[in-house]
Each structure stands twice: as C-alpha cells, then as structure tokens.
PDB file of N, CA and C in Angstrom:
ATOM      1  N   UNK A   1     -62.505   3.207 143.136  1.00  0.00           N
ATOM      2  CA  UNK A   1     -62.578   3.669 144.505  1.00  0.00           C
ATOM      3  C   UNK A   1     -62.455   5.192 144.572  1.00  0.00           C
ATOM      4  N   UNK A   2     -61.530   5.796 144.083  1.00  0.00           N
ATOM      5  CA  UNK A   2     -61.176   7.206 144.064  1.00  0.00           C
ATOM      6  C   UNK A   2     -62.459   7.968 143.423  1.00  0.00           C
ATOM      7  N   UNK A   3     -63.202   7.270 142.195  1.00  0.00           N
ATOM      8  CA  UNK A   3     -64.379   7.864 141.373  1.00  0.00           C
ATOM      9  C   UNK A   3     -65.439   8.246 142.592  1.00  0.00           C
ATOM     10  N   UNK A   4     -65.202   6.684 143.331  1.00  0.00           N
ATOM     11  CA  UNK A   4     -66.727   6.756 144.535  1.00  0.00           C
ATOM     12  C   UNK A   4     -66.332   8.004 145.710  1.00  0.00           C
ATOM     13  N   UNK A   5     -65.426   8.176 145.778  1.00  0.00           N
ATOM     14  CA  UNK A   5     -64.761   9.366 146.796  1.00  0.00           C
ATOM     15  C   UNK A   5     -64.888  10.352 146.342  1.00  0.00           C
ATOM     16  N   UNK A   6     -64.256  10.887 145.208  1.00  0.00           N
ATOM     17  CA  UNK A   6     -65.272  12.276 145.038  1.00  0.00           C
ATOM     18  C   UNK A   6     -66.750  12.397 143.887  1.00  0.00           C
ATOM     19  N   UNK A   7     -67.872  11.282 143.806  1.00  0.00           N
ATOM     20  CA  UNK A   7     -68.592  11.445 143.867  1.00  0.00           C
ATOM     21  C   UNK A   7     -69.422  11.797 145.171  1.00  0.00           C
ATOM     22  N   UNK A   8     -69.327  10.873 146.317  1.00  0.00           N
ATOM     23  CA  UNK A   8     -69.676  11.102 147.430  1.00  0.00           C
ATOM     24  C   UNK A   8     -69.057  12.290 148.316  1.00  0.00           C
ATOM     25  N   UNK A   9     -67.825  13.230 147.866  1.00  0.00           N
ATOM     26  CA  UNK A   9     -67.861  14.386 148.417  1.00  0.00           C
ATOM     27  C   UNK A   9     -68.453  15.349 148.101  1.00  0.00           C
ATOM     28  N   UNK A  10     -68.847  14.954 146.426  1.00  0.00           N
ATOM     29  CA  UNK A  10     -69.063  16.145 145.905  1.00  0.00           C
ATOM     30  C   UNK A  10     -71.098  16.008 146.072  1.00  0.00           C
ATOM     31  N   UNK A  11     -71.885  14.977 146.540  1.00  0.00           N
ATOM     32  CA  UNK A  11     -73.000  14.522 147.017  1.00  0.00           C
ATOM     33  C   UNK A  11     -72.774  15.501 148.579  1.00  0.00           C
ATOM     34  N   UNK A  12     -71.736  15.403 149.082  1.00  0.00           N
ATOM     35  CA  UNK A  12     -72.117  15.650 150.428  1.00  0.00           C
ATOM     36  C   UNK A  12     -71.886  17.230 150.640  1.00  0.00           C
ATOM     37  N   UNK A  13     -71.170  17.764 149.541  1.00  0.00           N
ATOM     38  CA  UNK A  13     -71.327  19.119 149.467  1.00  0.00           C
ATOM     39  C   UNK A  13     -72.199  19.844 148.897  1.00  0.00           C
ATOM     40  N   UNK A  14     -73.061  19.325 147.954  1.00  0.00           N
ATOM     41  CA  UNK A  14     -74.508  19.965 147.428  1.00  0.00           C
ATOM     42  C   UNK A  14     -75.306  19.944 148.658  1.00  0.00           C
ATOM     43  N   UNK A  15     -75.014  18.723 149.587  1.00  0.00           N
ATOM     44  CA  UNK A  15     -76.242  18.979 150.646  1.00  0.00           C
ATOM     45  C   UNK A  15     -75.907  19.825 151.414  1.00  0.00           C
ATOM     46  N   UNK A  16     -74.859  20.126 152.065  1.00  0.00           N
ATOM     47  CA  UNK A  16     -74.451  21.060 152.820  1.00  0.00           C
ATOM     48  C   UNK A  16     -74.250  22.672 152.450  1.00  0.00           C
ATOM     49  N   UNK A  17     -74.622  22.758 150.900  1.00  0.00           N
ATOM     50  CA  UNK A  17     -74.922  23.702 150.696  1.00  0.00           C
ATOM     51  C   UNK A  17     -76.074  23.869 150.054  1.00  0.00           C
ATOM     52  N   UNK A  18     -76.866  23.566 150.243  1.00  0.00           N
ATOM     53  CA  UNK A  18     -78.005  23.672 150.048  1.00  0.00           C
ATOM     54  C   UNK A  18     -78.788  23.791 151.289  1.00  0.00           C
ATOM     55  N   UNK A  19     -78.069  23.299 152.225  1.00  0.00           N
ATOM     56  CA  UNK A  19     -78.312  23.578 153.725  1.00  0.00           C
ATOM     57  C   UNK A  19     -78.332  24.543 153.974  1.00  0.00           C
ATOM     58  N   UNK A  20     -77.185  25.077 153.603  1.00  0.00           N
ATOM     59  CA  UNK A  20     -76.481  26.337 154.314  1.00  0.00           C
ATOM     60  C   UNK A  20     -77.253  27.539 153.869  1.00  0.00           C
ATOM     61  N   UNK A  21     -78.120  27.208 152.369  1.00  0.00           N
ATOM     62  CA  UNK A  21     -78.360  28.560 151.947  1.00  0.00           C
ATOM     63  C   UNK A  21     -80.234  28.618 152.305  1.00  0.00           C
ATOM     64  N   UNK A  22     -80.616  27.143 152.795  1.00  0.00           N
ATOM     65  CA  UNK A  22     -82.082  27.098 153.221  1.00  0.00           C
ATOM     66  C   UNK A  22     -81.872  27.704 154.580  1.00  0.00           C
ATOM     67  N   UNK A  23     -80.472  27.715 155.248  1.00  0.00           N
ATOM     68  CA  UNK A  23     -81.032  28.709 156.895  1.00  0.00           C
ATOM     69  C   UNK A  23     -80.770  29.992 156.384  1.00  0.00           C
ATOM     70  N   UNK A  24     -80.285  30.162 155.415  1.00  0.00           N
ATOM     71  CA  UNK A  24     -79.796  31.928 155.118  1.00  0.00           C
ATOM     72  C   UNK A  24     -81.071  31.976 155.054  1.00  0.00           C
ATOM     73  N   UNK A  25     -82.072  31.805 153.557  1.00  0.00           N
ATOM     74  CA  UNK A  25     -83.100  32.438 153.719  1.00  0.00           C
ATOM     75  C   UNK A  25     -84.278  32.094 154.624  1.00  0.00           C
ATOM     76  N   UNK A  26     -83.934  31.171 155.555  1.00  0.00           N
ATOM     77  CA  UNK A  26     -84.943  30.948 156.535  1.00  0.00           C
ATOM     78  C   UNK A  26     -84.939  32.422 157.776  1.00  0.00           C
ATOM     79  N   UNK A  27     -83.156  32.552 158.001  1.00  0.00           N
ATOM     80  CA  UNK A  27     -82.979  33.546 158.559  1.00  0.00           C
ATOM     81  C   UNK A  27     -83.285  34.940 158.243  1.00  0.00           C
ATOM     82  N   UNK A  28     -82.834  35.417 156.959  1.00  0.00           N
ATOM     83  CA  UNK A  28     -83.192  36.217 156.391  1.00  0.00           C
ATOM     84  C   UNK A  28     -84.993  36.963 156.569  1.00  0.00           C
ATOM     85  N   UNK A  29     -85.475  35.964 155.972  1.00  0.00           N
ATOM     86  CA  UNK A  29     -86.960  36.174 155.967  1.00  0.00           C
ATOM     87  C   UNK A  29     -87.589  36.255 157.359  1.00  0.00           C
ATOM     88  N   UNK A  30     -86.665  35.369 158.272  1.00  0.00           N
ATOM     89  CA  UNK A  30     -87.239  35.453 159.939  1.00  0.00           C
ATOM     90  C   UNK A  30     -87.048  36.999 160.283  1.00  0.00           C
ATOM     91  N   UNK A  31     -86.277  37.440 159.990  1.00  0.00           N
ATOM     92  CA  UNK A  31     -85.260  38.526 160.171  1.00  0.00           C
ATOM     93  C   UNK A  31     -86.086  39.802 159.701  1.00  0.00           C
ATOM     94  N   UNK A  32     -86.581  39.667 158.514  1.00  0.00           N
ATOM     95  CA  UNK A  32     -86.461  41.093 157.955  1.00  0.00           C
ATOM     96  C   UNK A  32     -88.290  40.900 157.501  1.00  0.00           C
ATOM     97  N   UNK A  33     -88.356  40.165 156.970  1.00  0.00           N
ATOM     98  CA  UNK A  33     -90.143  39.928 156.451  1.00  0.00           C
ATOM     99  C   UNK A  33     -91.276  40.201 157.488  1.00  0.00           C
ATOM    100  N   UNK A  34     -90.988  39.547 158.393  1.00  0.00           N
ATOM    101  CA  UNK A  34     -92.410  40.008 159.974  1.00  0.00           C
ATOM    102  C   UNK A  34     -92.017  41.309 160.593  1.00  0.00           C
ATOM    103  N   UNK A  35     -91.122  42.090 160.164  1.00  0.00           N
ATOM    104  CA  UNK A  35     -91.096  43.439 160.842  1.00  0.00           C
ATOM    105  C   UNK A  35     -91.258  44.311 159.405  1.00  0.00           C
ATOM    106  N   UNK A  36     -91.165  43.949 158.362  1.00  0.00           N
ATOM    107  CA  UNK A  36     -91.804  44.843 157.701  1.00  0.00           C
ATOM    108  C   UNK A  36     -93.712  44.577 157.074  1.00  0.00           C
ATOM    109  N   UNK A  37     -94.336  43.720 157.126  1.00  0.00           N
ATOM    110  CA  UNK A  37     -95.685  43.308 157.272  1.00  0.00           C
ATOM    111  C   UNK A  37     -96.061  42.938 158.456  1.00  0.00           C
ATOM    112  N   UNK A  38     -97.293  43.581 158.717  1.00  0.00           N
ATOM    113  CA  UNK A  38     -97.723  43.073 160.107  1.00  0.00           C
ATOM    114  C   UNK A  38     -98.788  41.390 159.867  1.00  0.00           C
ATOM    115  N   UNK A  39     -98.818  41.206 158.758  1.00  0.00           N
ATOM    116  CA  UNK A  39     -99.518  39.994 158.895  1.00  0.00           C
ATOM    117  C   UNK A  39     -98.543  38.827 158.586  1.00  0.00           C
ATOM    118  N   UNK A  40     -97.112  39.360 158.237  1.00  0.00           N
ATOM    119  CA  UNK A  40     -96.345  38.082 158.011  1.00  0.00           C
ATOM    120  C   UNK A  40     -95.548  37.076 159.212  1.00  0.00           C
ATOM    121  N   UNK A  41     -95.640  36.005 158.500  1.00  0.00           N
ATOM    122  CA  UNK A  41     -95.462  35.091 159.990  1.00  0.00           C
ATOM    123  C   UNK A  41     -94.044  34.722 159.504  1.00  0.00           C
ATOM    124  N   UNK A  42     -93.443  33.686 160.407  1.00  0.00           N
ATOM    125  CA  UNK A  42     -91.875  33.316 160.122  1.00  0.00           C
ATOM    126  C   UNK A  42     -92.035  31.965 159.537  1.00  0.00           C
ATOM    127  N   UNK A  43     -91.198  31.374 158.866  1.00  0.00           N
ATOM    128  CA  UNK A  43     -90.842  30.277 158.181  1.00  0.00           C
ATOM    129  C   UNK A  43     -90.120  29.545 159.101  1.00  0.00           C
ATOM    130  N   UNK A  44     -90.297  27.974 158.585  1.00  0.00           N
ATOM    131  CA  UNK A  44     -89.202  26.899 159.058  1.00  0.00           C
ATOM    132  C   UNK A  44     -88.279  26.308 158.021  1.00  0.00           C
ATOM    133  N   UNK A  45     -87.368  25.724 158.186  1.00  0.00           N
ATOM    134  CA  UNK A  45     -86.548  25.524 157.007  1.00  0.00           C
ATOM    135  C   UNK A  45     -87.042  24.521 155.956  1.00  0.00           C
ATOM    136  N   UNK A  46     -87.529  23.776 155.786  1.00  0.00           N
ATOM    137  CA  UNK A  46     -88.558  23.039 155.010  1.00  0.00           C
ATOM    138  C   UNK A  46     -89.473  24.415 154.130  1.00  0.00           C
ATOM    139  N   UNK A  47     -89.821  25.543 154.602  1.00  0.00           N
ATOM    140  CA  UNK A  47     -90.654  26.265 153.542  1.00  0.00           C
ATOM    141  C   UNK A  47     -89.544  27.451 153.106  1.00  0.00           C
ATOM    142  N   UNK A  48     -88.141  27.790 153.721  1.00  0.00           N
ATOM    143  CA  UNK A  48     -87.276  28.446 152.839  1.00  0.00           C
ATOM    144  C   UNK A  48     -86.558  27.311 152.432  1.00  0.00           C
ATOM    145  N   UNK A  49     -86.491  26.303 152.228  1.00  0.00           N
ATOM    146  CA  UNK A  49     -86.180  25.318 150.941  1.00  0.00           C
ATOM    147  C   UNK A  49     -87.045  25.051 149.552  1.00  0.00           C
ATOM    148  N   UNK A  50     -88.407  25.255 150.191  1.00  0.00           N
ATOM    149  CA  UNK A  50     -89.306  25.297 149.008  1.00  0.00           C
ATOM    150  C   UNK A  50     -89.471  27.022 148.306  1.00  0.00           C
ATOM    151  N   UNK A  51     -89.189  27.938 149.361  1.00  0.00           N
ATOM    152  CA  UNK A  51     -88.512  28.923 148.285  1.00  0.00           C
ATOM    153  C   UNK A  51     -87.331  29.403 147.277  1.00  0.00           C
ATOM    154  N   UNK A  52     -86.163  28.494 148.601  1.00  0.00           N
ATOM    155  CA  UNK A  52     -85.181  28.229 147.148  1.00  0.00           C
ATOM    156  C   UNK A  52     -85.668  27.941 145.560  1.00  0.00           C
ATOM    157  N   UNK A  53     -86.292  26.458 146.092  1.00  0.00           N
ATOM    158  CA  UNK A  53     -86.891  25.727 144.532  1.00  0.00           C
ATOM    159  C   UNK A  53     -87.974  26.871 143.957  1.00  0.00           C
ATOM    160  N   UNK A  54     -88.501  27.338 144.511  1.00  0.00           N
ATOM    161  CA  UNK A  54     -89.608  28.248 143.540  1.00  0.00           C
ATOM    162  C   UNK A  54     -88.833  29.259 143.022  1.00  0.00           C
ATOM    163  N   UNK A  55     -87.944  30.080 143.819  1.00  0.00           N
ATOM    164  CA  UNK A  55     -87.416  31.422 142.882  1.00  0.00           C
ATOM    165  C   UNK A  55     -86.204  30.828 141.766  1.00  0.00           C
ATOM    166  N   UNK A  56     -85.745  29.421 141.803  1.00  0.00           N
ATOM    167  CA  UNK A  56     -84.882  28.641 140.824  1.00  0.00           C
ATOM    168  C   UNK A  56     -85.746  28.470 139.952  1.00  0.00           C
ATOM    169  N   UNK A  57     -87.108  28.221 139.859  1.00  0.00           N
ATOM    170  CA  UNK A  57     -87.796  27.729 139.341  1.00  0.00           C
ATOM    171  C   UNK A  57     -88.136  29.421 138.516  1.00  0.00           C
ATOM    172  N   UNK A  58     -88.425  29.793 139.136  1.00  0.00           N
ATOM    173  CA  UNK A  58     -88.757  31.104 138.220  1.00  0.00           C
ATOM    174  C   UNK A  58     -88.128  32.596 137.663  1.00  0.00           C
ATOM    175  N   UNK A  59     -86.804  32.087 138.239  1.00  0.00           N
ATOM    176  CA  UNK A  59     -85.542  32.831 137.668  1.00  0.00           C
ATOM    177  C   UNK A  59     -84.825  31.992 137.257  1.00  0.00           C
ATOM    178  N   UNK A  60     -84.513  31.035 137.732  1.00  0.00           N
ATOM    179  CA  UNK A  60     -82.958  30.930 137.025  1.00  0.00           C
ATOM    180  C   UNK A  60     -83.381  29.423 136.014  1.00  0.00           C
ATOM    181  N   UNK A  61     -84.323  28.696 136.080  1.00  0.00           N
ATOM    182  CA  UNK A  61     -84.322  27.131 135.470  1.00  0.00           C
ATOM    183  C   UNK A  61     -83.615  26.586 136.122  1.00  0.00           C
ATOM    184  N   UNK A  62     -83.678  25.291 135.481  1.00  0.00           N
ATOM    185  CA  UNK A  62     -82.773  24.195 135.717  1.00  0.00           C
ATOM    186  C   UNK A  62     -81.672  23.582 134.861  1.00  0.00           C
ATOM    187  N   UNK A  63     -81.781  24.906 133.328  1.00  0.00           N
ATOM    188  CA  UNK A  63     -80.354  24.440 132.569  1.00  0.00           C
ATOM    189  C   UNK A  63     -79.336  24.722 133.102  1.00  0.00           C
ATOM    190  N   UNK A  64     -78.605  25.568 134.116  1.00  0.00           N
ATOM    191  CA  UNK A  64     -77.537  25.393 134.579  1.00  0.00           C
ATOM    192  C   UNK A  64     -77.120  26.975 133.728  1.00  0.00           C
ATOM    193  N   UNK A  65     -77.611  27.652 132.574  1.00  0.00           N
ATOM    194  CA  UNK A  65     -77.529  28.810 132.331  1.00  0.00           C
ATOM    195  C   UNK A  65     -78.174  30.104 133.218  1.00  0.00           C
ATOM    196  N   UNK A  66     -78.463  30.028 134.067  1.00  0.00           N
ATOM    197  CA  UNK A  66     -79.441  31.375 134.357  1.00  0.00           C
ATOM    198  C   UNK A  66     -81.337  31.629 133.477  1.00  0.00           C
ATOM    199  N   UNK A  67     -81.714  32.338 134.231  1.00  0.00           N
ATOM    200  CA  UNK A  67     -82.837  32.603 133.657  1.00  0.00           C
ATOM    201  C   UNK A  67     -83.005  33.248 132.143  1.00  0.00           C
ATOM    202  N   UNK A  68     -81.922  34.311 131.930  1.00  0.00           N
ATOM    203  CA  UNK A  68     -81.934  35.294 130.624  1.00  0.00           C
ATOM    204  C   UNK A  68     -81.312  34.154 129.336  1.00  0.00           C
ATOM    205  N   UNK A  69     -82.127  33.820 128.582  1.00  0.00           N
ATOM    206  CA  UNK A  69     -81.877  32.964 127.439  1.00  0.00           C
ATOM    207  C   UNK A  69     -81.093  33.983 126.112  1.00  0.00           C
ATOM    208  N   UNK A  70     -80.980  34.659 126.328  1.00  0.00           N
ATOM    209  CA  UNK A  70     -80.713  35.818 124.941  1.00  0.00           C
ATOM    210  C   UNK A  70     -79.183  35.606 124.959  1.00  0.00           C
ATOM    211  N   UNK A  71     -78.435  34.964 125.777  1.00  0.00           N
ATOM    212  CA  UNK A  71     -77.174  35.165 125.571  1.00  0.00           C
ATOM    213  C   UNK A  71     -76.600  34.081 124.224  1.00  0.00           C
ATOM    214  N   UNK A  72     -77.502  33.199 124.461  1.00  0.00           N
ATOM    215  CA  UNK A  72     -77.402  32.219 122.698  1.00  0.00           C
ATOM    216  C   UNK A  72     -76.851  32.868 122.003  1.00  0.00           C
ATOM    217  N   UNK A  73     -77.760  33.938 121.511  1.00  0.00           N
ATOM    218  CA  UNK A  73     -77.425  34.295 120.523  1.00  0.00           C
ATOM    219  C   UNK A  73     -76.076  34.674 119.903  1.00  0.00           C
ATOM    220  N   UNK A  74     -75.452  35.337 120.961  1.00  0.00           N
ATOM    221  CA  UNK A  74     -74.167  36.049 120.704  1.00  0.00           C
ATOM    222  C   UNK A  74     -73.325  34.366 120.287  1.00  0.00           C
ATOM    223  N   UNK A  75     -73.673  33.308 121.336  1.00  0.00           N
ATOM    224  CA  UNK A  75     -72.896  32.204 120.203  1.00  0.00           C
ATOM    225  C   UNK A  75     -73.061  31.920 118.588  1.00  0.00           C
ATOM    226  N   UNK A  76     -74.259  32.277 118.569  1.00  0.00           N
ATOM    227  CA  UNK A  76     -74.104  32.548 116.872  1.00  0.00           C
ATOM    228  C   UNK A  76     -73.575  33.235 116.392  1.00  0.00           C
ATOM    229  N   UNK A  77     -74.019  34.483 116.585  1.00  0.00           N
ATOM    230  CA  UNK A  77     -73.159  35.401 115.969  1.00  0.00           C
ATOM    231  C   UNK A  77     -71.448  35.404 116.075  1.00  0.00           C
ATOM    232  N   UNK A  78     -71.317  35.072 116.700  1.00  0.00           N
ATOM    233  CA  UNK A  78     -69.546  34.489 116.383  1.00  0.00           C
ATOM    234  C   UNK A  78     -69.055  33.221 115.588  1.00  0.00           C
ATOM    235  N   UNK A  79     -70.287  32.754 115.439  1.00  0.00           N
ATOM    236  CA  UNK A  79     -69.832  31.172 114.531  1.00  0.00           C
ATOM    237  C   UNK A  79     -70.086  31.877 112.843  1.00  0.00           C
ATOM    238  N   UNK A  80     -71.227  33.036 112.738  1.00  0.00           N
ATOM    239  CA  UNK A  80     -71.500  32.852 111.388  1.00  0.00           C
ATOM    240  C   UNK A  80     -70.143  33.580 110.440  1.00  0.00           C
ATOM    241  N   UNK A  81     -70.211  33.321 109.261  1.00  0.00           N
ATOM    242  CA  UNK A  81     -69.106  34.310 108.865  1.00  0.00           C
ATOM    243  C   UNK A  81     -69.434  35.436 108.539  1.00  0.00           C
ATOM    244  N   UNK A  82     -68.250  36.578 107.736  1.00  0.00           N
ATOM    245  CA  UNK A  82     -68.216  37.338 107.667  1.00  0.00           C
ATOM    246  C   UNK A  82     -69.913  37.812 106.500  1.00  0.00           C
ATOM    247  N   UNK A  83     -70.362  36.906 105.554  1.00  0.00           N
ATOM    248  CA  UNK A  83     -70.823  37.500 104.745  1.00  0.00           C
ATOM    249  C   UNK A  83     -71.929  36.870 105.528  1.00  0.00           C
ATOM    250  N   UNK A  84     -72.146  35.982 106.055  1.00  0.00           N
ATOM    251  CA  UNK A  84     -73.396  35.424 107.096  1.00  0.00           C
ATOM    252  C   UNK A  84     -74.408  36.917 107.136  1.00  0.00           C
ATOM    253  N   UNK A  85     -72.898  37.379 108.208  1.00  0.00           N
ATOM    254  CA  UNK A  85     -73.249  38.843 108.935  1.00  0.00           C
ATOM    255  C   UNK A  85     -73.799  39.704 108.108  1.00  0.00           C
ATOM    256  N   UNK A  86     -73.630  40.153 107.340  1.00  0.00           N
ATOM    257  CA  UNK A  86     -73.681  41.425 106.114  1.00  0.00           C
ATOM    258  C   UNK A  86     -75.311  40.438 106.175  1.00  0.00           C
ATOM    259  N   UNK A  87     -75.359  39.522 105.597  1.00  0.00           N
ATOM    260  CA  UNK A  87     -77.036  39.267 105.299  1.00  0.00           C
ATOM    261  C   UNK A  87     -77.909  39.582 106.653  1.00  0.00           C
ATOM    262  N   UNK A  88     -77.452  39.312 107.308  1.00  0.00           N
ATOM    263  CA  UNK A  88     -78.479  39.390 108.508  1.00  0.00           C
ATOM    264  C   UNK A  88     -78.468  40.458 108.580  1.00  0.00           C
ATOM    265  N   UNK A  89     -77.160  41.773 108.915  1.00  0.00           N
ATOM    266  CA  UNK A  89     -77.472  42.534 109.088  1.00  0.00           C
ATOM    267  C   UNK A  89     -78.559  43.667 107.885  1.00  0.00           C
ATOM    268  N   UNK A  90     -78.202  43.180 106.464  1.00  0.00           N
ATOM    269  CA  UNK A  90     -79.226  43.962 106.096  1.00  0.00           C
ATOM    270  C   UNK A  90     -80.313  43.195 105.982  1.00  0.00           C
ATOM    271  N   UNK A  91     -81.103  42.072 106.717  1.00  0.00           N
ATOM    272  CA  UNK A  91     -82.315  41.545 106.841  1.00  0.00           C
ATOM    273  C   UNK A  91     -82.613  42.362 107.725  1.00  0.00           C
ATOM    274  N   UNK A  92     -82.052  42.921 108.919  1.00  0.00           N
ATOM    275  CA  UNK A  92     -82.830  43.756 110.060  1.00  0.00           C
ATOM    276  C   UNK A  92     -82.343  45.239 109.759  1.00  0.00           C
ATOM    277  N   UNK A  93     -83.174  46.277 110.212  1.00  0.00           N
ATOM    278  CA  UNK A  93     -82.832  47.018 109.958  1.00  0.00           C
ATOM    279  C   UNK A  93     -82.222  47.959 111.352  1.00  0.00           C
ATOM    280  N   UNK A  94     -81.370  48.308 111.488  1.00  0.00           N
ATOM    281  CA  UNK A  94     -80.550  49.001 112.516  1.00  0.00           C
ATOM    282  C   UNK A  94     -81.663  49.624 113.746  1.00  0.00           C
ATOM    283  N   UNK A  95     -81.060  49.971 114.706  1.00  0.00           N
ATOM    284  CA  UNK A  95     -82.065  50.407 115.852  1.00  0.00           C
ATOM    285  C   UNK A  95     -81.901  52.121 115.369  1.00  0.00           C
ATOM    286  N   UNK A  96     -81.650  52.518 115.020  1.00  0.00           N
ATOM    287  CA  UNK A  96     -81.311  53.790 114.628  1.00  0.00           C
ATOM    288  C   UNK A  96     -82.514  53.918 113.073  1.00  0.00           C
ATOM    289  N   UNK A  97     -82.474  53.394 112.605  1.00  0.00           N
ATOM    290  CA  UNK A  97     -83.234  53.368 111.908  1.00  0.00           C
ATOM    291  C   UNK A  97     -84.674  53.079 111.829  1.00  0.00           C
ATOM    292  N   UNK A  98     -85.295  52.036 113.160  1.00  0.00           N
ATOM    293  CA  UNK A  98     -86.523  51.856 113.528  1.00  0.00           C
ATOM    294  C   UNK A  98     -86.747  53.099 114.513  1.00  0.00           C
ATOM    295  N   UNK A  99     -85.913  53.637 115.105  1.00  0.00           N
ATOM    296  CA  UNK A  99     -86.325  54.547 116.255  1.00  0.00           C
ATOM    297  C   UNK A  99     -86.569  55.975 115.183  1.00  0.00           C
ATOM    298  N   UNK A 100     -86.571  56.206 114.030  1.00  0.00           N
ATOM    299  CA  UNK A 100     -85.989  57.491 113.600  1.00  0.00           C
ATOM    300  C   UNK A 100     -84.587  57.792 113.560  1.00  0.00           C
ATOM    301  N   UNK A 101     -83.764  57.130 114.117  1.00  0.00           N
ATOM    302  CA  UNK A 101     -82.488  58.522 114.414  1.00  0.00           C
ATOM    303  C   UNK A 101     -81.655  58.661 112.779  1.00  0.00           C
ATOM    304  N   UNK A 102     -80.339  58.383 113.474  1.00  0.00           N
ATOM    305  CA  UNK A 102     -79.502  59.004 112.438  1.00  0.00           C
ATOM    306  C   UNK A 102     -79.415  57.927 110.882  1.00  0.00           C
TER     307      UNK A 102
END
C-alpha cells in the first residue's frame, strides 16, 4: 500500500511538473517571441510541450545524464591505476606539445 502511495505521488508530480514548465514556455514564447519577429505567431500549450520534448531531445537525451557525453571519461580515468595513467599518458601526446608550446 505505502509502495502504491508514493508511486502515485511521485506519477502525480512529474505531471504537474511538466505542466508547470509547458505554461512557462508557452508563456515565455507568448511573451517575448511575437514582439521580437514580426511573422511569429503565439503557441498553445500542446506545441510548448512538444518543444519541451524537442529541445530534450536535442540537448539533453533521455539518459538522465545531460547532453555533453565527455564526462565518462573522467570515470575512467579515476578507476585506471597509477601505471594505467603513465601509458596513456605517453600514448597521447600533451596539448602543449601538439600546439607547439612549451
């Protein structure tokens, strides 16, 4: 019983925020988009919901990480060991060293 209680709160708070953030940018865009283009028209909340999903869709995914994938890496680099490191690092060669510098 308690499982079904906060599954169903935690159901009824994705919708309500997901609500909440389809009138932001419904508002938003009502707001600020048709006074800076003269050919732009206003939205209803049904098409700033389908912009939510498109800019999720093309920034951030749907792994639950964000859009920028490069942060992996740094989990490796803390798992490998010490002599891991030393190989990799002399497999690449320093940014200082591809750029010219020191």
């Amino acid at each position: 019983m308690n499982f079904r209680i906060r599954c169903a709160g935690k159901a009824l708070l994705v919708v309500v925020g997901v609500g909440v953030l389809g009138f932001a940018v419904m508002t938003l865009w009502n707001w600020v988009v048709p006074a800076l283009f003269v050919s732009a028209r206003t939205i209803d909340f049904a098409h700033a919901l389908g912009l939510l999903v498109l800019s999720r869709i093309l920034f951030g995914g749907f792994r639950g990480h964000g859009g920028w994938r490069g942060r992996r890496h740094w989990r490796k680099w803390d798992a490998m060991t010490p002599e891991e490191r030393e190989r990799f690092q002399a497999a690449w060669p320093s940014r200082s060293n591809r750029h010219g510098g020191n």
